[in-house]
PDB file of N, CA and C in Angstrom:
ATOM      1  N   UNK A   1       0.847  -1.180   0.000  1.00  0.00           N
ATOM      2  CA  UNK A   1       0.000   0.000   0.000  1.00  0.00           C
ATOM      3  C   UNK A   1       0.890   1.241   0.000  1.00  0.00           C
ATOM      4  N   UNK A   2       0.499   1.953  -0.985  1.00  0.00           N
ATOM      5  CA  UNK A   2       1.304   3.462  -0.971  1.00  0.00           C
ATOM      6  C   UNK A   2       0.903   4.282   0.053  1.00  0.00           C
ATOM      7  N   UNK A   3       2.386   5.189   0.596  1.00  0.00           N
ATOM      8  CA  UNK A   3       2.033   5.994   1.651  1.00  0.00           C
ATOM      9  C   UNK A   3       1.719   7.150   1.107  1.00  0.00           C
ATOM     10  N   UNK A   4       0.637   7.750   1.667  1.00  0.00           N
ATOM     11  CA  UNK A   4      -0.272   9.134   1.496  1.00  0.00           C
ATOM     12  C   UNK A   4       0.216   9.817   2.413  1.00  0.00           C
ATOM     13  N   UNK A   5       0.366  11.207   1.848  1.00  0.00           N
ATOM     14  CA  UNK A   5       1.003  12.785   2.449  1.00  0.00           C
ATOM     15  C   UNK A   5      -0.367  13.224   2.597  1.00  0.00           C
ATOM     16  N   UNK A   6       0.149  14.212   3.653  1.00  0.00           N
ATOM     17  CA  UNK A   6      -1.396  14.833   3.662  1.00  0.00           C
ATOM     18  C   UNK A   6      -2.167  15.549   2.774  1.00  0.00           C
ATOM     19  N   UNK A   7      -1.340  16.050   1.596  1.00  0.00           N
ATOM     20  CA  UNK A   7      -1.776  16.811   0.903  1.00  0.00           C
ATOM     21  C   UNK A   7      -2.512  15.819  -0.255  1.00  0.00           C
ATOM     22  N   UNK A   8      -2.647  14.392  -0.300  1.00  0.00           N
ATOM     23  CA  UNK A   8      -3.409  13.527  -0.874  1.00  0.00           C
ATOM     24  C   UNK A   8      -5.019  13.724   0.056  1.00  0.00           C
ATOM     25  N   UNK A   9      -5.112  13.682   0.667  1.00  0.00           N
ATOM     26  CA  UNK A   9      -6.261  13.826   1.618  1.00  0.00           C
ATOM     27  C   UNK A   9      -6.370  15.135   2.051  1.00  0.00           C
ATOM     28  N   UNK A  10      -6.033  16.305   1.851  1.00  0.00           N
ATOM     29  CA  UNK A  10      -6.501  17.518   1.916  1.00  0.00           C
ATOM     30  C   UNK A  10      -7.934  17.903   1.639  1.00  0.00           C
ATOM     31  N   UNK A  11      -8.686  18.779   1.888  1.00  0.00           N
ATOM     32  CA  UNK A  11      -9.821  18.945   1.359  1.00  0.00           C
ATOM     33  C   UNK A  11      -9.517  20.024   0.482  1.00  0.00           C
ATOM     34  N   UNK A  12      -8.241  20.746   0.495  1.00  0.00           N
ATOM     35  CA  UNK A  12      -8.322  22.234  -0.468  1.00  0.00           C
ATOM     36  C   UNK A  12      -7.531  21.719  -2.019  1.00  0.00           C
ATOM     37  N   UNK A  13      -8.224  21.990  -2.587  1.00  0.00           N
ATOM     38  CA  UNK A  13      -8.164  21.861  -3.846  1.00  0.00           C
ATOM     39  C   UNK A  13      -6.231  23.190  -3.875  1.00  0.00           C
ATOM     40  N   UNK A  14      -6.661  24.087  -3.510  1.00  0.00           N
ATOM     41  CA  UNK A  14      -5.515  25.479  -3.277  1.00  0.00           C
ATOM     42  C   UNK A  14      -5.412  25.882  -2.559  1.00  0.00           C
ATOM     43  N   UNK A  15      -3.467  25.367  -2.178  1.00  0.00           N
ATOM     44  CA  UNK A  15      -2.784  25.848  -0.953  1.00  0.00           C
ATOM     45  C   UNK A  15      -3.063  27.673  -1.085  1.00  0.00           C
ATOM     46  N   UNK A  16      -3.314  28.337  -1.878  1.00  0.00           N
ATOM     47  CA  UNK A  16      -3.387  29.882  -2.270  1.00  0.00           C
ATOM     48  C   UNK A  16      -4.133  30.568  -1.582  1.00  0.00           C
ATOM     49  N   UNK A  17      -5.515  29.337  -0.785  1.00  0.00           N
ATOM     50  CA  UNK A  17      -6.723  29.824  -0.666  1.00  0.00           C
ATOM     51  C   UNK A  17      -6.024  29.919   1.028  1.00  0.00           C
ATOM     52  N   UNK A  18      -5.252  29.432   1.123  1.00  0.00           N
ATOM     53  CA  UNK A  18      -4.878  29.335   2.780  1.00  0.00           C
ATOM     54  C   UNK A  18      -4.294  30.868   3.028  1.00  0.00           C
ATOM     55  N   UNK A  19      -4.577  31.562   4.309  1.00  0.00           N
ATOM     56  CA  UNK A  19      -3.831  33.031   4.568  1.00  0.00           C
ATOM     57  C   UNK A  19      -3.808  32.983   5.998  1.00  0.00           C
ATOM     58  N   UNK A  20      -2.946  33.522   6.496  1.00  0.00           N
ATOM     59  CA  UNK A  20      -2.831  34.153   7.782  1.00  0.00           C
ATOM     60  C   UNK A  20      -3.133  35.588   7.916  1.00  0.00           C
ATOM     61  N   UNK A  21      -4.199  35.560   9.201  1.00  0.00           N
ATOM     62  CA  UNK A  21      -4.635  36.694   9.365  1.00  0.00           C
ATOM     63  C   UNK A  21      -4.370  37.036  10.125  1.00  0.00           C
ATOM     64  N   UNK A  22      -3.383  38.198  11.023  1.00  0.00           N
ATOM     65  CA  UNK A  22      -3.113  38.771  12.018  1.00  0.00           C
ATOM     66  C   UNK A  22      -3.416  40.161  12.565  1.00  0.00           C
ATOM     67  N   UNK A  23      -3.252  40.169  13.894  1.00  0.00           N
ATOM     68  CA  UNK A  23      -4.076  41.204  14.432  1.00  0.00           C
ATOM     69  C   UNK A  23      -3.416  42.241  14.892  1.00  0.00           C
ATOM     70  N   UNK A  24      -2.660  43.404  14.113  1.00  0.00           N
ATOM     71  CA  UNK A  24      -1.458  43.902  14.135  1.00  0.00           C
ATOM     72  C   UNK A  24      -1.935  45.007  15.099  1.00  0.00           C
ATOM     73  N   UNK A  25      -3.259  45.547  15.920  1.00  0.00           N
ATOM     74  CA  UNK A  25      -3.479  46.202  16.392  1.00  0.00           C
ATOM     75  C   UNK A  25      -3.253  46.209  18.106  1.00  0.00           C
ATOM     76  N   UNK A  26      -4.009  46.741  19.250  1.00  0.00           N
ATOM     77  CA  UNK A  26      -3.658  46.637  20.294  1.00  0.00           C
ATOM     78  C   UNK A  26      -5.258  45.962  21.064  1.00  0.00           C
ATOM     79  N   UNK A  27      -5.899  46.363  20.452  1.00  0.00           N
ATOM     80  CA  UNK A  27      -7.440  46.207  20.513  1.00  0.00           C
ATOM     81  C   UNK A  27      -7.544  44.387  20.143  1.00  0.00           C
ATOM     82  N   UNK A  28      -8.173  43.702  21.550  1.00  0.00           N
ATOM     83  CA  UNK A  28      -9.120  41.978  20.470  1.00  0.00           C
ATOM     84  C   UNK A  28     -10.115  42.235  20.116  1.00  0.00           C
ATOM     85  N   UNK A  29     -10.346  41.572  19.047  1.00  0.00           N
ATOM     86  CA  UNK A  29     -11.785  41.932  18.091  1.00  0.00           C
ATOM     87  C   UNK A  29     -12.617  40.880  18.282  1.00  0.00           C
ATOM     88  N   UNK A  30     -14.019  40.588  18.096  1.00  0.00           N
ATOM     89  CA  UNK A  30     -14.514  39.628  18.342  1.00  0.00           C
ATOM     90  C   UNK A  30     -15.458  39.917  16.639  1.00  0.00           C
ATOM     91  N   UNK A  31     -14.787  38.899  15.778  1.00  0.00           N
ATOM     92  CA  UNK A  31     -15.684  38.952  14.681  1.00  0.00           C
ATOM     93  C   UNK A  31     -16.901  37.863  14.189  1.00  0.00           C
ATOM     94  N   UNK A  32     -17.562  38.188  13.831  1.00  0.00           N
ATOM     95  CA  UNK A  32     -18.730  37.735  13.544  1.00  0.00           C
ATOM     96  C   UNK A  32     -18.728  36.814  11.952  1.00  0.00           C
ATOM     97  N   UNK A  33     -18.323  35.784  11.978  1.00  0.00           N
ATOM     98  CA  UNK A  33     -18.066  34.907  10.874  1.00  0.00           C
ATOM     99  C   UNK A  33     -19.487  34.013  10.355  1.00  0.00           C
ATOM    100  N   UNK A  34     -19.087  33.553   9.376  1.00  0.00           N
ATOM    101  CA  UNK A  34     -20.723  32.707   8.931  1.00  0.00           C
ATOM    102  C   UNK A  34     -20.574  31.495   9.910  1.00  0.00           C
ATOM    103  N   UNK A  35     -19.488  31.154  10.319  1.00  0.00           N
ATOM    104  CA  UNK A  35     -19.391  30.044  11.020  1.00  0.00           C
ATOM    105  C   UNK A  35     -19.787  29.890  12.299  1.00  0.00           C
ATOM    106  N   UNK A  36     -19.732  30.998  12.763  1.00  0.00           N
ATOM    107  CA  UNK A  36     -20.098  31.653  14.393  1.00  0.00           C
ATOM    108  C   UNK A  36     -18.642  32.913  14.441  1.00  0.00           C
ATOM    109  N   UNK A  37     -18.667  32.869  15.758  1.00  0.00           N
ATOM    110  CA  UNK A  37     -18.288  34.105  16.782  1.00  0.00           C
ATOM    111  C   UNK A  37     -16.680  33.777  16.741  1.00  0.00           C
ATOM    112  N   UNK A  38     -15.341  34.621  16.261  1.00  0.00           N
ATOM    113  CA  UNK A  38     -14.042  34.202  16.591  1.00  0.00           C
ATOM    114  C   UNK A  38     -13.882  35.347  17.240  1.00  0.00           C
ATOM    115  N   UNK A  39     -12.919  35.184  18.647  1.00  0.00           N
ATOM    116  CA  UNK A  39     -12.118  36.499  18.928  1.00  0.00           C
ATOM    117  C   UNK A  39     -10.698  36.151  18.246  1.00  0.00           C
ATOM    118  N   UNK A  40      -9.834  37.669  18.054  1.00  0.00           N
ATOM    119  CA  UNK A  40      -8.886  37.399  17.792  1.00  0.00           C
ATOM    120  C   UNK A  40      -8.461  38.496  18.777  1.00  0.00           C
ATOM    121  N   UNK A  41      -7.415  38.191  19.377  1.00  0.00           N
ATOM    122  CA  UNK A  41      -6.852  39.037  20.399  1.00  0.00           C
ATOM    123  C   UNK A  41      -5.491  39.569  19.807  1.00  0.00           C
ATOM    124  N   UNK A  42      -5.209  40.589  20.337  1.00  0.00           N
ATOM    125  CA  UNK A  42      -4.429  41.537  19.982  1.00  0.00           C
ATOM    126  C   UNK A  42      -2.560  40.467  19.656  1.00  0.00           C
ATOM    127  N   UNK A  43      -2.042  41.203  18.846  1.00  0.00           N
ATOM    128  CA  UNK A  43      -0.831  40.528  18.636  1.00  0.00           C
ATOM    129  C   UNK A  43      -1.102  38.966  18.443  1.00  0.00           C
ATOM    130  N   UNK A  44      -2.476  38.585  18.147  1.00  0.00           N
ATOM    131  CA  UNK A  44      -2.461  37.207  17.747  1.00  0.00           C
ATOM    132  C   UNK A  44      -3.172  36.873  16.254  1.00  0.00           C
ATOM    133  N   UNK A  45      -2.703  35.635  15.699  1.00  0.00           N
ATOM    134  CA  UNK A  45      -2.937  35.622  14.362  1.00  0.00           C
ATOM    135  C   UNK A  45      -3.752  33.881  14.137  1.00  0.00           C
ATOM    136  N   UNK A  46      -4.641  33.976  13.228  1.00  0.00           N
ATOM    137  CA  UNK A  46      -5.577  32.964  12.771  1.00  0.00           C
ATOM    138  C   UNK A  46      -5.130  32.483  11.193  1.00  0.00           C
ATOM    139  N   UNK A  47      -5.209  31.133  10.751  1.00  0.00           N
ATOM    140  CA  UNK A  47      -5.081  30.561  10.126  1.00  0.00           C
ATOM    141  C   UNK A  47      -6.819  30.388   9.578  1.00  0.00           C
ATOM    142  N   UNK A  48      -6.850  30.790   7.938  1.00  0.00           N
ATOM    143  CA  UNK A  48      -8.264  31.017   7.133  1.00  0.00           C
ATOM    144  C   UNK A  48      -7.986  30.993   6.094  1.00  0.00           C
ATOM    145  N   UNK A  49      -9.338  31.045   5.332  1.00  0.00           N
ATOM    146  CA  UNK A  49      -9.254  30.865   4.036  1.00  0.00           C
ATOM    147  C   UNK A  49      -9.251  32.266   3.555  1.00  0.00           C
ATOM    148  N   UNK A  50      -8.916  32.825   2.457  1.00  0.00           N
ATOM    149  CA  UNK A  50      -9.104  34.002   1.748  1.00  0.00           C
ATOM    150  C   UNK A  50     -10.581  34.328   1.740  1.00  0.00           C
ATOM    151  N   UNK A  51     -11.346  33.414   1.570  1.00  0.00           N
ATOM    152  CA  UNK A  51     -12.879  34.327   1.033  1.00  0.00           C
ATOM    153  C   UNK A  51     -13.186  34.915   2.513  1.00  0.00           C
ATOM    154  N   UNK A  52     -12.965  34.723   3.556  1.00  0.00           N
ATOM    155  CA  UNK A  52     -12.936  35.542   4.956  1.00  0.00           C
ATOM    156  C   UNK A  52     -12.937  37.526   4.374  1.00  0.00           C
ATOM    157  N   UNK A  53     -12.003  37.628   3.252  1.00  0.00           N
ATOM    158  CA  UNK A  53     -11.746  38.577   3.036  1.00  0.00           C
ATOM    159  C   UNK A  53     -12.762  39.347   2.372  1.00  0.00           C
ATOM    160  N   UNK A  54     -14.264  38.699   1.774  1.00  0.00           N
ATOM    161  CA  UNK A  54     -15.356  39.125   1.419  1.00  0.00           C
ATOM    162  C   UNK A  54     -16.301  39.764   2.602  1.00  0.00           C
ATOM    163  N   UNK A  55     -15.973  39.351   3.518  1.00  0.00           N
ATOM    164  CA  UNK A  55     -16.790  40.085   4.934  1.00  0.00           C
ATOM    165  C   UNK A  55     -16.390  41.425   4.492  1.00  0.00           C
ATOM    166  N   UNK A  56     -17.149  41.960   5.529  1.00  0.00           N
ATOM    167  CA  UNK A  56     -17.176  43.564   5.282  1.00  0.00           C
ATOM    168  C   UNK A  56     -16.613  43.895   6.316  1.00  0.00           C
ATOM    169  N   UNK A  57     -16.581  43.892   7.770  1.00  0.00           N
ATOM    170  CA  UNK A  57     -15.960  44.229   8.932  1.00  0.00           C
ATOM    171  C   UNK A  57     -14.598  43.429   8.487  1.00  0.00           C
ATOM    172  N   UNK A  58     -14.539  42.908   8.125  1.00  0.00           N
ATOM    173  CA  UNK A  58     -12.771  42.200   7.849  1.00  0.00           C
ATOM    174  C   UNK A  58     -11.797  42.920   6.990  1.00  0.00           C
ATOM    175  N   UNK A  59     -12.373  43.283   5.913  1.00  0.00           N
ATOM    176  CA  UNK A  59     -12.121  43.697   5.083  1.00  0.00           C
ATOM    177  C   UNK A  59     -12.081  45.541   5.528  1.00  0.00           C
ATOM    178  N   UNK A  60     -12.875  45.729   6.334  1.00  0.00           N
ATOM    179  CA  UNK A  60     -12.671  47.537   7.030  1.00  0.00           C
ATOM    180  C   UNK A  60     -11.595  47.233   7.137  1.00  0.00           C
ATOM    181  N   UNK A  61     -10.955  46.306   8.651  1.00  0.00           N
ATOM    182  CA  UNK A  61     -10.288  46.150   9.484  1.00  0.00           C
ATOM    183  C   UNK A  61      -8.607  46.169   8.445  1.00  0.00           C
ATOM    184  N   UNK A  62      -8.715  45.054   7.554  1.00  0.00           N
ATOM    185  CA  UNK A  62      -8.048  45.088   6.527  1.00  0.00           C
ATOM    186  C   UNK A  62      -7.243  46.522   6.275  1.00  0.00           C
ATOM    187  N   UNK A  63      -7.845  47.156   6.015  1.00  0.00           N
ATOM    188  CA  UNK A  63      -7.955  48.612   4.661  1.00  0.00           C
ATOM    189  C   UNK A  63      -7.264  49.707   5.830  1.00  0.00           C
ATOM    190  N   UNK A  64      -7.482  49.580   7.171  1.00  0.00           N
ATOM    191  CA  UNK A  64      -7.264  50.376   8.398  1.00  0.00           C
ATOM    192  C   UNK A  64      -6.279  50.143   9.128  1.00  0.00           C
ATOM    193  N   UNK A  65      -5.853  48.795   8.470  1.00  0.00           N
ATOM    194  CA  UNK A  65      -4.062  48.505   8.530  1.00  0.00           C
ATOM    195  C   UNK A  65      -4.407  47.864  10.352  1.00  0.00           C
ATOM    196  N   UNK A  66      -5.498  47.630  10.666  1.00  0.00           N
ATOM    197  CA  UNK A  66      -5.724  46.878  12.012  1.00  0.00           C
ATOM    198  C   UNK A  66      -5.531  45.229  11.990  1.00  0.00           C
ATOM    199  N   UNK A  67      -5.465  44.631  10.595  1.00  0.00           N
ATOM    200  CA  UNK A  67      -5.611  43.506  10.620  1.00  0.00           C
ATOM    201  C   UNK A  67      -4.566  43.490   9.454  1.00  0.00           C
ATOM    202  N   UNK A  68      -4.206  42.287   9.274  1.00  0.00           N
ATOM    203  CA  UNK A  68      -2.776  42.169   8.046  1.00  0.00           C
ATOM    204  C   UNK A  68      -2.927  40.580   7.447  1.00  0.00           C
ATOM    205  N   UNK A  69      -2.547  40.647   6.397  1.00  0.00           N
ATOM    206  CA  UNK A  69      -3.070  39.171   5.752  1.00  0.00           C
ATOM    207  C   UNK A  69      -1.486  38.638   5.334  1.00  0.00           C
ATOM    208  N   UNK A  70      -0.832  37.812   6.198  1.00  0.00           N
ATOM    209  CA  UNK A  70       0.089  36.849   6.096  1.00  0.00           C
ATOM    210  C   UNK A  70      -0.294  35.652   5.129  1.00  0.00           C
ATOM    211  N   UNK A  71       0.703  35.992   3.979  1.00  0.00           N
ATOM    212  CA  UNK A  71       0.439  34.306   3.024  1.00  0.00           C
ATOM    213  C   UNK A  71       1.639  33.658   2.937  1.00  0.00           C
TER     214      UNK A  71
END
């Protein structure tokens, strides 16, 4: 039997779609996702997909240099 990497069993079609989102501000945010409720606390960073970046409060946060998108 051949050994499988994880990236055989991945569910993402594109590593591209993967981003780090960090919280370059001083303020934790508590955002409101389709998934439910994430805080992200200050100087800390979340592992997401890009379409996160279609929210609208994310995407403020984004633009206001409060939040920073690590790829």
């Amino acid at each position: 039997m051949a050994k499988r990497s994880y990236d055989d069993i991945s569910w993402l079609e594109d590593k591209k779609e993967v981003i780090v989102l960090a919280n370059k501000s001083d303020r934790n945010y508590i955002l409101e996702l389709p998934t439910g409720v994430y805080r992200l606390d200050a100087g800390r960073k979340m592992r997401t997909l890009r379409s996160i970046l279609k929210i609208g409060k994310i995407q403020e946060l984004v633009t206001q240099g409060q939040l920073e998108i690590e790829e």
